[in-house]
Protein backbone atom coordinates (compact mmCIF):
# COMPACT_ATOMS: atom_id res chain seq x y z
CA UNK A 1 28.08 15.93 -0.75
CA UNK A 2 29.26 18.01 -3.78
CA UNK A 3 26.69 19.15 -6.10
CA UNK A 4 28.18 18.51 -9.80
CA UNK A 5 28.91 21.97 -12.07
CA UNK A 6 27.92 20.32 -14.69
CA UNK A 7 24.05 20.24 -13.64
CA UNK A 8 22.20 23.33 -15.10
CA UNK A 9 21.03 26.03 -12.10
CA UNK A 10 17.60 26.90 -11.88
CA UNK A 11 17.88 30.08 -9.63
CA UNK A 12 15.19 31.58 -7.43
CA UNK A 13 16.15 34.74 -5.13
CA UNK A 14 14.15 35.19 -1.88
CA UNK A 15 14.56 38.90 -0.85
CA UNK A 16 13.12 39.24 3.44
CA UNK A 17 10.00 40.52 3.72
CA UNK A 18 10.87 43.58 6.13
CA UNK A 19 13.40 44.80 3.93
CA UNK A 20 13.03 48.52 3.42
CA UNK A 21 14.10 50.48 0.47
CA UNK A 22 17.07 52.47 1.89
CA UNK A 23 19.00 48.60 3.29
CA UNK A 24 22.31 48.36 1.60
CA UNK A 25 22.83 44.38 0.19
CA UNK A 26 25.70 42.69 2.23
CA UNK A 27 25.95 40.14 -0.16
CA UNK A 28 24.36 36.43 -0.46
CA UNK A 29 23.51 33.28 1.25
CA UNK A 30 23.58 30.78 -1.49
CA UNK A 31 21.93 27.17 -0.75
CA UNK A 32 22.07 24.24 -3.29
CA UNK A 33 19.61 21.11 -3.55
CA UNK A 34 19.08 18.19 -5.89
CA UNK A 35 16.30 18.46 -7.90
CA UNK A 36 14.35 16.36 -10.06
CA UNK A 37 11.39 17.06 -12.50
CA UNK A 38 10.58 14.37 -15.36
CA UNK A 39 13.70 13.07 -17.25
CA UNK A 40 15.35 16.34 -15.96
CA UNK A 41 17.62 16.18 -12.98
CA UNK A 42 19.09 19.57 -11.88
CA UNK A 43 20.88 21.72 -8.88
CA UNK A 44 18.53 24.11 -7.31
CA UNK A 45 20.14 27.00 -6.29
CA UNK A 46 18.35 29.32 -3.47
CA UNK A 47 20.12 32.81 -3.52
CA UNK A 48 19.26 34.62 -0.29
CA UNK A 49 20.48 38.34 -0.62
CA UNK A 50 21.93 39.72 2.92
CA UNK A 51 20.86 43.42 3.58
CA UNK A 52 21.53 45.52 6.70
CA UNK A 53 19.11 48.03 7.38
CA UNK A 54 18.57 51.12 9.97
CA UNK A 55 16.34 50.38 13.17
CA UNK A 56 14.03 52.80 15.46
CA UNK A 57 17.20 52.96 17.55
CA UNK A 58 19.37 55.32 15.01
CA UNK A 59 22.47 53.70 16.82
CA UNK A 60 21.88 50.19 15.53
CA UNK A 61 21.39 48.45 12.13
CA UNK A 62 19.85 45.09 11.54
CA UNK A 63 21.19 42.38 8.82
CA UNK A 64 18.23 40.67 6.60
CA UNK A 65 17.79 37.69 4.85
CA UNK A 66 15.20 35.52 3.92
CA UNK A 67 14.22 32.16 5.36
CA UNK A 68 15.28 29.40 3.42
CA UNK A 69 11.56 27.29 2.23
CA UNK A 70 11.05 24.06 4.08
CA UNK A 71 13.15 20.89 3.30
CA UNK A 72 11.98 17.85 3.56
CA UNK A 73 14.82 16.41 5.41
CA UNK A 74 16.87 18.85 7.39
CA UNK A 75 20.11 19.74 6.27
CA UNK A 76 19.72 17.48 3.43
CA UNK A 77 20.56 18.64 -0.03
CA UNK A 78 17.59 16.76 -2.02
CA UNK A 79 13.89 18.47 -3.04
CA UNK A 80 10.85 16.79 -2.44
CA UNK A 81 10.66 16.25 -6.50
CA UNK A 82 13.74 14.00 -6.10
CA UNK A 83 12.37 11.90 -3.04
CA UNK A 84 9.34 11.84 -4.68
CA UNK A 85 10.36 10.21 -7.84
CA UNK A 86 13.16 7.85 -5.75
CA UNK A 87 10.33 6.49 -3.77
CA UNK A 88 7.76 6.04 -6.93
CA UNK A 89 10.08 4.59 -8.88
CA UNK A 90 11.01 1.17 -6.46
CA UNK A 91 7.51 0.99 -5.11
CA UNK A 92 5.67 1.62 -7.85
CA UNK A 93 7.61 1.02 -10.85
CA UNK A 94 9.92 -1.65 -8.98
CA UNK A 95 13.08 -0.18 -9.82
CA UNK A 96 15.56 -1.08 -7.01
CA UNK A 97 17.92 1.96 -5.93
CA UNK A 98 21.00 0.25 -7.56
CA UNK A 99 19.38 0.14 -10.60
CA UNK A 100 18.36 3.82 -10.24
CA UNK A 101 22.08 4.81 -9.31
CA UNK A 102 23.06 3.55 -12.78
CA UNK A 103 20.12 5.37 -14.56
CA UNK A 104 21.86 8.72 -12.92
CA UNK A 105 25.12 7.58 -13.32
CA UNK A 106 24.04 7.56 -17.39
CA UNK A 107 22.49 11.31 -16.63
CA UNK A 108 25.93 12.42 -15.67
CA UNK A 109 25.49 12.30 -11.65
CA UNK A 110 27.19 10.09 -9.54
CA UNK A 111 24.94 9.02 -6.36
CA UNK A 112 25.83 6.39 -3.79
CA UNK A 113 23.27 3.87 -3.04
CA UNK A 114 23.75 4.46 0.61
CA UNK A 115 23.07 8.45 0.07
CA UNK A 116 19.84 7.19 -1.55
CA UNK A 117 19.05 4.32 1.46
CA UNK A 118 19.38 7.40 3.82
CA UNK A 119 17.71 9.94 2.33
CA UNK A 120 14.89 7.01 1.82
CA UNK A 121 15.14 6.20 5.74
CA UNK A 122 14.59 9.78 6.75
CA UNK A 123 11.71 10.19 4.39
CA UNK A 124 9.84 7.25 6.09
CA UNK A 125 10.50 8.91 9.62
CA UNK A 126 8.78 12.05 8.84
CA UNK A 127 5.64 10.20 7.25
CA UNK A 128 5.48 7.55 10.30
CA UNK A 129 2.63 10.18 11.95
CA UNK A 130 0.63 10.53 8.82
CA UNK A 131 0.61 6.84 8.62
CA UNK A 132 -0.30 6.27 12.48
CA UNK A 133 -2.88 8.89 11.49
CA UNK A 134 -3.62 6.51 8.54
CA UNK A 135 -4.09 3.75 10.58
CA UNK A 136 -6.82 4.92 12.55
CA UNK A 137 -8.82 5.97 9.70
CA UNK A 138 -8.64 2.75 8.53
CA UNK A 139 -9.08 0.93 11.57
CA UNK A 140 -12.29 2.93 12.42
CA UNK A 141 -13.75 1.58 8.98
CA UNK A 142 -16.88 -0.43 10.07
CA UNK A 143 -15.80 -3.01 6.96
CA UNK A 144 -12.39 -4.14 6.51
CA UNK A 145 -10.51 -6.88 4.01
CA UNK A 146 -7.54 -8.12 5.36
CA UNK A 147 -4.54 -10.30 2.99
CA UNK A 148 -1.08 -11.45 3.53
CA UNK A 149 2.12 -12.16 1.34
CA UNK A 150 5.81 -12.89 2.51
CA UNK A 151 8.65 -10.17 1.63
CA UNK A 152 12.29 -11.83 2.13
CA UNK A 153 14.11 -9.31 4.54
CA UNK A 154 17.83 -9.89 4.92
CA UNK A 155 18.76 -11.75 8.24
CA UNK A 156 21.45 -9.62 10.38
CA UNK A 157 22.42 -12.84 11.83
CA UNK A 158 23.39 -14.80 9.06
CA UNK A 159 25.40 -12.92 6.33
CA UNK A 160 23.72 -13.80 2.90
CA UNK A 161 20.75 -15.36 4.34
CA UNK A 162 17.43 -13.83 4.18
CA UNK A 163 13.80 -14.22 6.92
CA UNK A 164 10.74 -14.27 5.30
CA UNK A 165 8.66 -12.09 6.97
CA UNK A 166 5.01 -11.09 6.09
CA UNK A 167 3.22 -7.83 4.91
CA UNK A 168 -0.33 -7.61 6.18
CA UNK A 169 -2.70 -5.96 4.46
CA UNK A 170 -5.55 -3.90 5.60
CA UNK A 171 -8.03 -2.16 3.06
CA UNK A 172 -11.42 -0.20 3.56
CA UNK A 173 -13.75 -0.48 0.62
CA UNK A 174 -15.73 2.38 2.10
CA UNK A 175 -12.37 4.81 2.64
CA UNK A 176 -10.89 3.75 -0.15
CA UNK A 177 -7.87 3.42 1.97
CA UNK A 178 -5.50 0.89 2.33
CA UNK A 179 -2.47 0.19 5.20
CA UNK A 180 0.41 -2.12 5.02
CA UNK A 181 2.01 -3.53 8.23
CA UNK A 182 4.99 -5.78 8.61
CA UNK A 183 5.25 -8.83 11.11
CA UNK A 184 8.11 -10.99 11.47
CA UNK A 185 6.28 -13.96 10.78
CA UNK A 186 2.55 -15.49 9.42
CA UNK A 187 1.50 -15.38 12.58
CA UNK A 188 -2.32 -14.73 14.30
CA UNK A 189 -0.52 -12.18 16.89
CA UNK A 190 0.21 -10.13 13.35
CA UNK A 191 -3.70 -9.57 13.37
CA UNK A 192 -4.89 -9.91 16.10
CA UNK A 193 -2.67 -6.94 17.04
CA UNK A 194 -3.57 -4.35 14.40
CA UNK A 195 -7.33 -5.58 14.56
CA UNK A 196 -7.60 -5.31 18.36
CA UNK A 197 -10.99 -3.30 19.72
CA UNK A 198 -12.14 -3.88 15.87
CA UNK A 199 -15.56 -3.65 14.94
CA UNK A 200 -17.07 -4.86 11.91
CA UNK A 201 -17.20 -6.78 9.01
CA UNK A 202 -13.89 -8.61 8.07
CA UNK A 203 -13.47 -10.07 4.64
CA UNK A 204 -10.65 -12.73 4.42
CA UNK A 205 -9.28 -15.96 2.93
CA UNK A 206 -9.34 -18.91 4.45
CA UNK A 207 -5.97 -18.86 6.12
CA UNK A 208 -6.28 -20.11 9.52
CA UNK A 209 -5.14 -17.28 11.50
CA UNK A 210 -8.65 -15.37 10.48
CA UNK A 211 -10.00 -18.03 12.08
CA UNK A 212 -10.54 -16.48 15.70
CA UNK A 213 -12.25 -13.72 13.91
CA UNK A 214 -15.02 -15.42 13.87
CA UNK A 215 -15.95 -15.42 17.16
CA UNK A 216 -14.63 -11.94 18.03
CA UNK A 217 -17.46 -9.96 19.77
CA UNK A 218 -18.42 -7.27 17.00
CA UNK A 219 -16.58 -9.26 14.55
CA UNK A 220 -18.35 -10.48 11.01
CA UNK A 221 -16.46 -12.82 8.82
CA UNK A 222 -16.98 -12.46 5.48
CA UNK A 223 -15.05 -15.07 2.98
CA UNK A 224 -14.13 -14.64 -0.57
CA UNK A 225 -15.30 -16.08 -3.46
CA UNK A 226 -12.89 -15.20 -6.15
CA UNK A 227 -11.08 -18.07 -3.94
CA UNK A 228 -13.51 -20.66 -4.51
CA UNK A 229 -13.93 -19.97 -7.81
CA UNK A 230 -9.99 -20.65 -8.24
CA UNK A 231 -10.33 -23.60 -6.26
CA UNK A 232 -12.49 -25.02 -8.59
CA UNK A 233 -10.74 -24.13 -11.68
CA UNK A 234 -7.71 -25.82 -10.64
CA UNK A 235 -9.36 -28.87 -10.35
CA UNK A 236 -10.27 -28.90 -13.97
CA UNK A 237 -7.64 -31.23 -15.01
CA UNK A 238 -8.87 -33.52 -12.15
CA UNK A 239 -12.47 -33.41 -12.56
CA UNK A 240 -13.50 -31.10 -15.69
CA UNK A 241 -17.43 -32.31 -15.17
CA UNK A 242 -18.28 -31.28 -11.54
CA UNK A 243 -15.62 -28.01 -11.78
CA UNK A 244 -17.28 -26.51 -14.83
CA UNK A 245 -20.79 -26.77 -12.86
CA UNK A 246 -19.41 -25.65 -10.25
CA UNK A 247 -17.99 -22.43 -11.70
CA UNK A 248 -20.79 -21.92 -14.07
CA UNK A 249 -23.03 -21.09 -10.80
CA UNK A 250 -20.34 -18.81 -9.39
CA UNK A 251 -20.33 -16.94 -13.09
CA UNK A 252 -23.94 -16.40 -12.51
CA UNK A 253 -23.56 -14.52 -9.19
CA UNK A 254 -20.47 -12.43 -10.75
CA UNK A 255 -23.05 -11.73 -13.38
CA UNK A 256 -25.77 -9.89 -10.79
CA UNK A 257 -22.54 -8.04 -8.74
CA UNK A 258 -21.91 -6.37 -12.68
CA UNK A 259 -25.90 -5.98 -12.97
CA UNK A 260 -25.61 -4.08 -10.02
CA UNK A 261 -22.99 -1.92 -10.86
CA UNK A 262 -24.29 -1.37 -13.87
CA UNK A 263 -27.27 -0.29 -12.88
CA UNK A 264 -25.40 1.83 -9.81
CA UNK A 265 -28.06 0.19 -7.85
CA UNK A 266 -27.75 1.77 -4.20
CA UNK A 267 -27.17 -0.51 -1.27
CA UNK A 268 -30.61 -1.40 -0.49
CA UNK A 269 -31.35 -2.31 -3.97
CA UNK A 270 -28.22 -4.62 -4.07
CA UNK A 271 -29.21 -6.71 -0.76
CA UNK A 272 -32.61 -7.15 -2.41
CA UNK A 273 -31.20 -8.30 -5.91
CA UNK A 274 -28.87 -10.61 -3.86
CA UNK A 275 -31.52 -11.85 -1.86
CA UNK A 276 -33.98 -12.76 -4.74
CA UNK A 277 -31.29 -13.92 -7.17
CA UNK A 278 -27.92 -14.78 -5.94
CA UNK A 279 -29.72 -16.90 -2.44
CA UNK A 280 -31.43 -19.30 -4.64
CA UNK A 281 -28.16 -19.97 -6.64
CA UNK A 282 -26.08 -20.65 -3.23
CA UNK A 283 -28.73 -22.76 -1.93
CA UNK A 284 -28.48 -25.11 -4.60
CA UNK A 285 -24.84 -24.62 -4.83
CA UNK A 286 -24.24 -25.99 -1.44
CA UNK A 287 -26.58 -29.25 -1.58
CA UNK A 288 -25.05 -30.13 -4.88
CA UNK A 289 -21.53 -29.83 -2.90
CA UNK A 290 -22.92 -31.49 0.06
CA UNK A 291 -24.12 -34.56 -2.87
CA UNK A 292 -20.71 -34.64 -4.07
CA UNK A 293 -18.69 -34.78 -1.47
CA UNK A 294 -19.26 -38.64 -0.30
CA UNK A 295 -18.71 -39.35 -4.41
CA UNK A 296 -15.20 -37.94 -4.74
CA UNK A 297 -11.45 -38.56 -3.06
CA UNK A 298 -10.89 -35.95 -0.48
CA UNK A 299 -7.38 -35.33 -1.02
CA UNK A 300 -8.00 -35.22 -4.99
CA UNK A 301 -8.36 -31.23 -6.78
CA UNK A 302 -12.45 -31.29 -6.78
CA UNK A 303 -12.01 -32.93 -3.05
CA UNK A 304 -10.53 -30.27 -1.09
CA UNK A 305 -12.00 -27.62 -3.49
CA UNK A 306 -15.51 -28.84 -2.25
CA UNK A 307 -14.29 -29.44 1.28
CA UNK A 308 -12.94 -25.69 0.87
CA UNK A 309 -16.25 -23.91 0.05
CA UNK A 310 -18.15 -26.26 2.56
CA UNK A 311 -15.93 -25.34 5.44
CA UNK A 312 -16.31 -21.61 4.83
CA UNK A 313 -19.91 -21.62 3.01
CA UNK A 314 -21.51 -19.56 6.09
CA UNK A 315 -18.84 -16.79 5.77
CA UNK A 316 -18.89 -17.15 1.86
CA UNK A 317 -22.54 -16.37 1.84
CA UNK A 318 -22.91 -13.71 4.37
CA UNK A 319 -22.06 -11.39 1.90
CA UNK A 320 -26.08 -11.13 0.41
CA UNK A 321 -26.93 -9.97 3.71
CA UNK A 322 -25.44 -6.33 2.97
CA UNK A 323 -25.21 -4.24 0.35
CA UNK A 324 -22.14 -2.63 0.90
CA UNK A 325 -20.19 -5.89 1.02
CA UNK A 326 -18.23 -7.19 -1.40
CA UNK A 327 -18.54 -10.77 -3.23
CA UNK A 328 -14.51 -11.20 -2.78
CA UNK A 329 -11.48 -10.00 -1.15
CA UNK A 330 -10.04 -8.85 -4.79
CA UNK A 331 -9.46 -5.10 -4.00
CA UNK A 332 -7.21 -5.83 -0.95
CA UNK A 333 -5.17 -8.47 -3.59
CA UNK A 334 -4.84 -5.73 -6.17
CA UNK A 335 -3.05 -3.69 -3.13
CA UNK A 336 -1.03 -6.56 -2.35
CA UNK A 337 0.44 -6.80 -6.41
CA UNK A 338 3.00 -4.33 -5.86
CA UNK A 339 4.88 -5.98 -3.52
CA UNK A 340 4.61 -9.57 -5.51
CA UNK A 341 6.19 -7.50 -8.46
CA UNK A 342 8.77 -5.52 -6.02
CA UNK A 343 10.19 -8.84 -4.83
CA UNK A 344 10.90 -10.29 -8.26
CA UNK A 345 12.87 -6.99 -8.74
CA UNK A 346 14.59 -5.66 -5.60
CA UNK A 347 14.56 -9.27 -4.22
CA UNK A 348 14.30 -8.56 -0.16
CA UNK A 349 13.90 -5.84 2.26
CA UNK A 350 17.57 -5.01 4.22
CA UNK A 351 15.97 -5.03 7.38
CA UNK A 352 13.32 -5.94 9.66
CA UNK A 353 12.98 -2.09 9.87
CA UNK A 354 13.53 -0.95 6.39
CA UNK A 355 10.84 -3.94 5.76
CA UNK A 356 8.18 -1.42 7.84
CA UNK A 357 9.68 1.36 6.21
CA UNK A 358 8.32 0.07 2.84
CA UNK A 359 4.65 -0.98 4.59
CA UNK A 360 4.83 2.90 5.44
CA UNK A 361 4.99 4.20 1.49
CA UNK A 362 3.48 1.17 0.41
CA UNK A 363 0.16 2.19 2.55
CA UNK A 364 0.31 6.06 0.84
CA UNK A 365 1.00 4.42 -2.72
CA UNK A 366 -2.06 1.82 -2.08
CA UNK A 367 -4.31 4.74 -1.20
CA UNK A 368 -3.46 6.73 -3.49
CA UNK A 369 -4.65 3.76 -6.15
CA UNK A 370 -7.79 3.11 -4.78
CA UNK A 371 -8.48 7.50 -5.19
């Protein structure tokens, strides 16, 4: 790839180390990346001065010159400031590379979309460790929430076709760390895979494939109430009487978790104020559910919302019997947004692989979030 003339040079000379004072300068090893710093794109240029100096053995001279730093893909002419703001920009700011190529193209530099798809493949390689690493220090998390949403990934086997495949995501409230891993499909082997030798509490929605969780040895399944809640608004329109009681007691328990917080209660203290306060509310919650049920039509809005919360109610509550868990599963869904608002822009993944590849810098983006 030729580096354009037109780019200012932002020159830095490394002179060796060992070179002594009486070495005579060859002449220069000059080495030219892309660079990028905010709204600035630029050629750096790495001028290496040669030198040849005497040894101990009078007879022979050595030649000098100084390493060239790191790059963070070999023999590729692009800095990490470049990658760095390639990679933010479609997976944070949703910008698909196309669109970037015509943002540079306006700058004055011509890159090809595939330059950019290969310097974003290599980039992925050298992170898959730290993300393995990643992995485990989520994994090892004694209290986990767990989400899913489908990414369209382009199907090799029909031209213009597209899979939808699934990225599952895994988030530790404790860690503050967050991992993204693609599966070909909505599977329970997506999962139970990841999650196998897990132990802890796992804090879910009521999709089906959580359901095995449940009797897991080591395994406690939380539920989420931020879904019930939206159960029950929906069925407004249907039945405005019984939803509005319904989501004026779940207002009142999302009225101690900010108490709590507000008070930076410790752990202890927030059991306790669950215990006294939220406990009585649930009780009554469920028997005025369990009244209900026989009353409405169970296919109708307020039907399966109440069928909903009854089915789950002993994972829904199990959350007052620890501090340290959560009410919902709304931090792992505000690590899952990203990707919602990535599809409506770059549309699908190219790949099954280039699908992980994005779960890889979608994990390190997600972390980074929740720090």
């Amino acid at each position: 790839m030729v580096l354009p003339a037109h780019l200012p040079r932002e020159e830095e000379v490394l002179e060796p180390e060992d070179k002594q004072d009486n070495a005579e300068k060859l002449g220069e090893a000059i080495t030219e990346i892309l660079e990028y710093t905010p709204g600035k794109v630029y050629v750096k240029r790495y001028v290496r001065p040669k030198y040849v100096q005497p040894t101990q053995d009078e007879d022979t001279k050595q030649v000098l010159i100084a390493p060239l730093p790191t790059m963070p893909i070999p023999n590729g002419n692009v800095g990490a400031g470049l990658l760095a703001h390639l990679l933010i920009s479609k997976y944070v700011d949703h910008l698909p590379f196309y669109r970037q190529v015509q943002i540079f193209k306006r700058e004055g530099l011509k890159l090809a979309e595939s330059t950019i798809s290969g310097w974003f493949k290599a980039a992925c390689k050298l992170l898959d460790p730290l993300y393995y690493e990643l992995r485990k220090e989520v994994l090892s998390s004694g209290y986990l929430m767990a989400d899913e949403t489908p990414i369209p990934v382009q199907s090799s086997n029909k031209p213009g076709a597209t899979h939808t495949g699934y990225m599952w995501v895994y988030r530790s409230p404790e860690k503050g760390m967050v991992i993204f891993d693609y599966q070909q499909s909505r599977g329970a082997q997506g999962p139970e895979g990841v999650l196998e030798g897990f132990s802890g509490a796992l804090q879910t929605d009521g999709y089906a494939a959580y359901d095995r969780f449940d009797k897991a040895s080591g395994v406690t399944l939380l539920a989420c109430m931020a879904h019930v809640r939206r159960k029950f608004d929906q069925a407004k329109e249907n039945d405005s009487r019984r939803s509005e009681y319904a989501l004026a007691q779940i207002q009142k328990l999302y009225a101690l978790e900010r108490q709590c917080k507000e008070e930076n209660l410790n752990t202890d203290q927030v059991k306790a104020a669950r215990q006294q306060y939220a406990v009585p509310v649930l009780t009554a919650m469920k028997e005025w559910m369990e009244q209900q049920c026989p009353n409405v039509a169970p296919k109708s809005s307020i039907g399966k919302a109440l069928t909903y919360a009854l089915k789950l109610w002993p994972r829904i509550v199990r959350y007052t019997e620890n501090g340290s868990w959560n009410i919902d599963n709304n931090l792992v869904e505000n690590s899952i947004r990203p990707v919602a608002l990535g599809r409506k822009n770059y549309l699908f993944a190219g790949s099954h692989d280039a699908a992980q590849w994005a779960a890889v810098l979608y994990s390190f983006l997600a972390t980074c979030k929740a720090n």
